[in-house]
N, C-alpha and C. Protein backbone atom coordinates (compact mmCIF):
# COMPACT_ATOMS: atom_id res chain seq x y z
N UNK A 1 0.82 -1.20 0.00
CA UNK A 1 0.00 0.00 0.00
C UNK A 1 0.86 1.26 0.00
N UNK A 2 0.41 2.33 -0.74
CA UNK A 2 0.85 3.69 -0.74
C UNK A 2 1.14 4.17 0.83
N UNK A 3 -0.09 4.19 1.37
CA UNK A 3 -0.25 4.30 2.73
C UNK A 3 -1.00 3.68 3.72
N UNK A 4 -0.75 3.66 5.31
CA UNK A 4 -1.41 2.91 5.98
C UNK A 4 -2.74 3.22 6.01
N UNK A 5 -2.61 4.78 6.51
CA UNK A 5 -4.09 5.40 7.17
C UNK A 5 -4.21 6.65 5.34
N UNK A 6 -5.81 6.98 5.40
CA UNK A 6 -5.86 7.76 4.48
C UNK A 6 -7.03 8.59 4.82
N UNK A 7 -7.24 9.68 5.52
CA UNK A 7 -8.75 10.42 5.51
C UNK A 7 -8.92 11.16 5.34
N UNK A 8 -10.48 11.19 4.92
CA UNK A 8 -10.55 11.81 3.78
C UNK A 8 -12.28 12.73 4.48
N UNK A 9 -11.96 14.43 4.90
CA UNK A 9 -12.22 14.79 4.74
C UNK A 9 -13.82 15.56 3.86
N UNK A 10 -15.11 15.38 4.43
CA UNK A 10 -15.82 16.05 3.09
C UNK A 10 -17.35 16.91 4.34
N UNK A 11 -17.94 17.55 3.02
CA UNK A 11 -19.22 18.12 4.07
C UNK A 11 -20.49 17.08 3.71
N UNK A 12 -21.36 17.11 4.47
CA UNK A 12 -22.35 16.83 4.23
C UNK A 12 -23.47 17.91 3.22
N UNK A 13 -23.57 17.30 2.27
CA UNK A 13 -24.13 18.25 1.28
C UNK A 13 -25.83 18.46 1.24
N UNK A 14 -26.31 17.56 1.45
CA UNK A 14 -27.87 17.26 1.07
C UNK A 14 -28.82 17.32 2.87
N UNK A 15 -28.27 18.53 3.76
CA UNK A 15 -29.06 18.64 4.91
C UNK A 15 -29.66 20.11 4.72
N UNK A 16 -29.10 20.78 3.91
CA UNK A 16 -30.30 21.96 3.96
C UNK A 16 -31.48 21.90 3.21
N UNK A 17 -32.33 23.30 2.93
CA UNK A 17 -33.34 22.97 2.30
C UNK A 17 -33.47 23.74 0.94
N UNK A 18 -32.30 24.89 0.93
CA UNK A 18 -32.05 26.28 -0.31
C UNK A 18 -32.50 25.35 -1.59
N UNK A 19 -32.84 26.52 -2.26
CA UNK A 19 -32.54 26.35 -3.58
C UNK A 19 -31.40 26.53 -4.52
N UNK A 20 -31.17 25.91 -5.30
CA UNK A 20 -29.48 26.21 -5.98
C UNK A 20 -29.97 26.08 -7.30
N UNK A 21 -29.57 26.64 -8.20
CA UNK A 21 -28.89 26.73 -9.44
C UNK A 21 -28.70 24.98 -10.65
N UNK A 22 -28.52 25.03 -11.48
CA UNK A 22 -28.54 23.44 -12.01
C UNK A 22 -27.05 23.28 -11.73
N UNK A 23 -26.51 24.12 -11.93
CA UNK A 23 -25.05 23.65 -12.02
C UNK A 23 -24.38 23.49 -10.27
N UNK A 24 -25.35 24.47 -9.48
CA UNK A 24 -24.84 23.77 -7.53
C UNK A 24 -25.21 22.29 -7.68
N UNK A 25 -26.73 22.10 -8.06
CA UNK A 25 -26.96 21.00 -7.70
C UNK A 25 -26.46 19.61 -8.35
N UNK A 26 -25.79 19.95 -9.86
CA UNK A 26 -24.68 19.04 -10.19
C UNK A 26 -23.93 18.72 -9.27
N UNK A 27 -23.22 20.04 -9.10
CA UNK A 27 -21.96 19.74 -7.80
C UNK A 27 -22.88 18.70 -6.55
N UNK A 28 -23.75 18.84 -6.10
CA UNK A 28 -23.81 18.46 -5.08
C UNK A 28 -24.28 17.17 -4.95
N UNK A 29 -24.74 16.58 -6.36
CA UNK A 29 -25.32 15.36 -6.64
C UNK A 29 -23.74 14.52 -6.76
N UNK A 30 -22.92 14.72 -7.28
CA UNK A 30 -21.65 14.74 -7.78
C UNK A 30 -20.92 14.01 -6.63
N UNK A 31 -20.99 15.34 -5.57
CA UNK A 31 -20.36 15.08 -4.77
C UNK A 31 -21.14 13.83 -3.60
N UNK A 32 -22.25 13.76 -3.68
CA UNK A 32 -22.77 13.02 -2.79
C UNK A 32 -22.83 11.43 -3.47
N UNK A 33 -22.16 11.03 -4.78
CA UNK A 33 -21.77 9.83 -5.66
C UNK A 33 -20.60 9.47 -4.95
N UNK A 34 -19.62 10.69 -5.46
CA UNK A 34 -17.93 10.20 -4.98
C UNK A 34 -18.51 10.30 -2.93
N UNK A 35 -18.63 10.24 -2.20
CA UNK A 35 -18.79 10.30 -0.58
C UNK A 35 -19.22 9.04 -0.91
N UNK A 36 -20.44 8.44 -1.65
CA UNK A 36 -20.77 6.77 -1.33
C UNK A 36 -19.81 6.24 -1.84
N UNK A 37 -19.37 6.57 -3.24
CA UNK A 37 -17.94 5.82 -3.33
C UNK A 37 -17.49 5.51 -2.34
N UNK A 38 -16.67 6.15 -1.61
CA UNK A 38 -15.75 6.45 -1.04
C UNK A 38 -16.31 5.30 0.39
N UNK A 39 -16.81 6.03 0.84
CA UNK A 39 -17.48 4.82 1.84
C UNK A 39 -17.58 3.41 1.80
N UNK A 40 -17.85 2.90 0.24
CA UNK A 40 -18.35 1.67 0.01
C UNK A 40 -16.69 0.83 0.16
N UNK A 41 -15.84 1.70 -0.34
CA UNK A 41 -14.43 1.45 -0.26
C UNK A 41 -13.73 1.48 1.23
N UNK A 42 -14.60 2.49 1.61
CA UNK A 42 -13.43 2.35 3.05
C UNK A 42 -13.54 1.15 3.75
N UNK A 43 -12.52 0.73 4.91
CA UNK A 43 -12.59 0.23 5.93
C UNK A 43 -13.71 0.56 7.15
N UNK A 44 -13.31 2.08 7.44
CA UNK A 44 -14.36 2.77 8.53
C UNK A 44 -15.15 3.81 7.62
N UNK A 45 -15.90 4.08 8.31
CA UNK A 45 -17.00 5.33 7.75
C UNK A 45 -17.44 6.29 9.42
N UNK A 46 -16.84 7.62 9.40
CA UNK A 46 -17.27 7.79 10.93
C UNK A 46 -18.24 9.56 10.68
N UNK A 47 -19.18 9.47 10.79
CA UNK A 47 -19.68 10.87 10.44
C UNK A 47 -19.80 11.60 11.84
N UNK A 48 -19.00 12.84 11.76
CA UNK A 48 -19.06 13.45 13.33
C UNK A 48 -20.13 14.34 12.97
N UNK A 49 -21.02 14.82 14.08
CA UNK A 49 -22.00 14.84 14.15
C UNK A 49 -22.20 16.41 15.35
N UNK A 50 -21.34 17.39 15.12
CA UNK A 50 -21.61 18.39 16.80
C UNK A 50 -20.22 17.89 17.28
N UNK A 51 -19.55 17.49 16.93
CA UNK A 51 -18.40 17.08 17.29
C UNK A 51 -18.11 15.63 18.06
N UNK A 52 -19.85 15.13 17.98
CA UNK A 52 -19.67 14.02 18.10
C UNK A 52 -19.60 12.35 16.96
N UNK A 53 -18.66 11.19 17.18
CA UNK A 53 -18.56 10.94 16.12
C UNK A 53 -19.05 9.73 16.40
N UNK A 54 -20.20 9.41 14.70
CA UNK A 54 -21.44 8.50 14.83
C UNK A 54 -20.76 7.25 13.81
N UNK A 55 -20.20 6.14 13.84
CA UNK A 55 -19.50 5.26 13.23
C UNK A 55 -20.77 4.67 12.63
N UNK A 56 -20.43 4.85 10.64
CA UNK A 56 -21.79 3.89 10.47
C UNK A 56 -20.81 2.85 9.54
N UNK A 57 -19.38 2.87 9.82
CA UNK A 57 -18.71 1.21 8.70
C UNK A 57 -17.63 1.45 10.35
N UNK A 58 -17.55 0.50 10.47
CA UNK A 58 -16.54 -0.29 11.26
C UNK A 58 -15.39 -1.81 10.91
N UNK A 59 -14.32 -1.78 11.12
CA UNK A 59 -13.47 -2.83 10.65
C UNK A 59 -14.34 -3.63 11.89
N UNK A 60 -13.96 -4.96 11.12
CA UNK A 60 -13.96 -6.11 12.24
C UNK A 60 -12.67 -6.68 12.71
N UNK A 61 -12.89 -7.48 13.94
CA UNK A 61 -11.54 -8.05 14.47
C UNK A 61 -11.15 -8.49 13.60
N UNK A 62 -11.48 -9.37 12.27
CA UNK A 62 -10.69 -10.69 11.95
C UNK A 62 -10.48 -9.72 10.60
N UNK A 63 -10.99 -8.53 10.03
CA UNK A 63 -9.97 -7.66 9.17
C UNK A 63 -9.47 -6.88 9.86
N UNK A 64 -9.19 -6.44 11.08
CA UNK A 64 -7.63 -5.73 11.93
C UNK A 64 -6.69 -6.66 11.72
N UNK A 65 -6.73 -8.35 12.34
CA UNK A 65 -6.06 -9.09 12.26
C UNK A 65 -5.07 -9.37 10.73
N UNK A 66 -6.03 -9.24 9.63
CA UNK A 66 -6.05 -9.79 8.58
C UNK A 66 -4.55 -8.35 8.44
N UNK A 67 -4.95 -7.65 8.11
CA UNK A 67 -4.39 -5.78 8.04
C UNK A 67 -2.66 -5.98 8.41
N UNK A 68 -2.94 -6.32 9.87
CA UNK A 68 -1.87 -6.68 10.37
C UNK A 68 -0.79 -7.54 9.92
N UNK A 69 -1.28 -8.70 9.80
CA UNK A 69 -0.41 -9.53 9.22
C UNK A 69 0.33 -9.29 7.76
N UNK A 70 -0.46 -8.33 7.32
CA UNK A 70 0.13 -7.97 5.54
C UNK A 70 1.34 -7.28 5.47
């Protein structure tokens, strides 16, 4: 691997209620594709929340284990 750890940063796009433009809401459709990407790929998924953080992908023991040994 390139690297061990990799994070990655993003906003939550789709919690207000505004109106936007065709070309915001490209962006924001866009961006809310690559975030499931991204998720479906990760190991963890942790959305902080108020500064609190709500884990909705978690590794399991036997892929820490697995991780490790590589």
């Amino acid at each position: 691997p390139i690297c061990d750890n990799l994070v990655i940063v993003t906003n939550e796009v789709f919690s207000d209620t505004l109106s936007y433009d065709a070309f915001t809401l490209a962006y924001i459709q866009l961006l809310g594709h690559i975030n499931a990407a991204l998720a479906q790929m990760a190991d963890e998924v942790v959305e902080v929340v108020y500064g609190i953080p709500v884990v909705h992908k978690q590794k399991t023991e036997s892929e820490e284990m697995k991780h490790e040994a590589d």
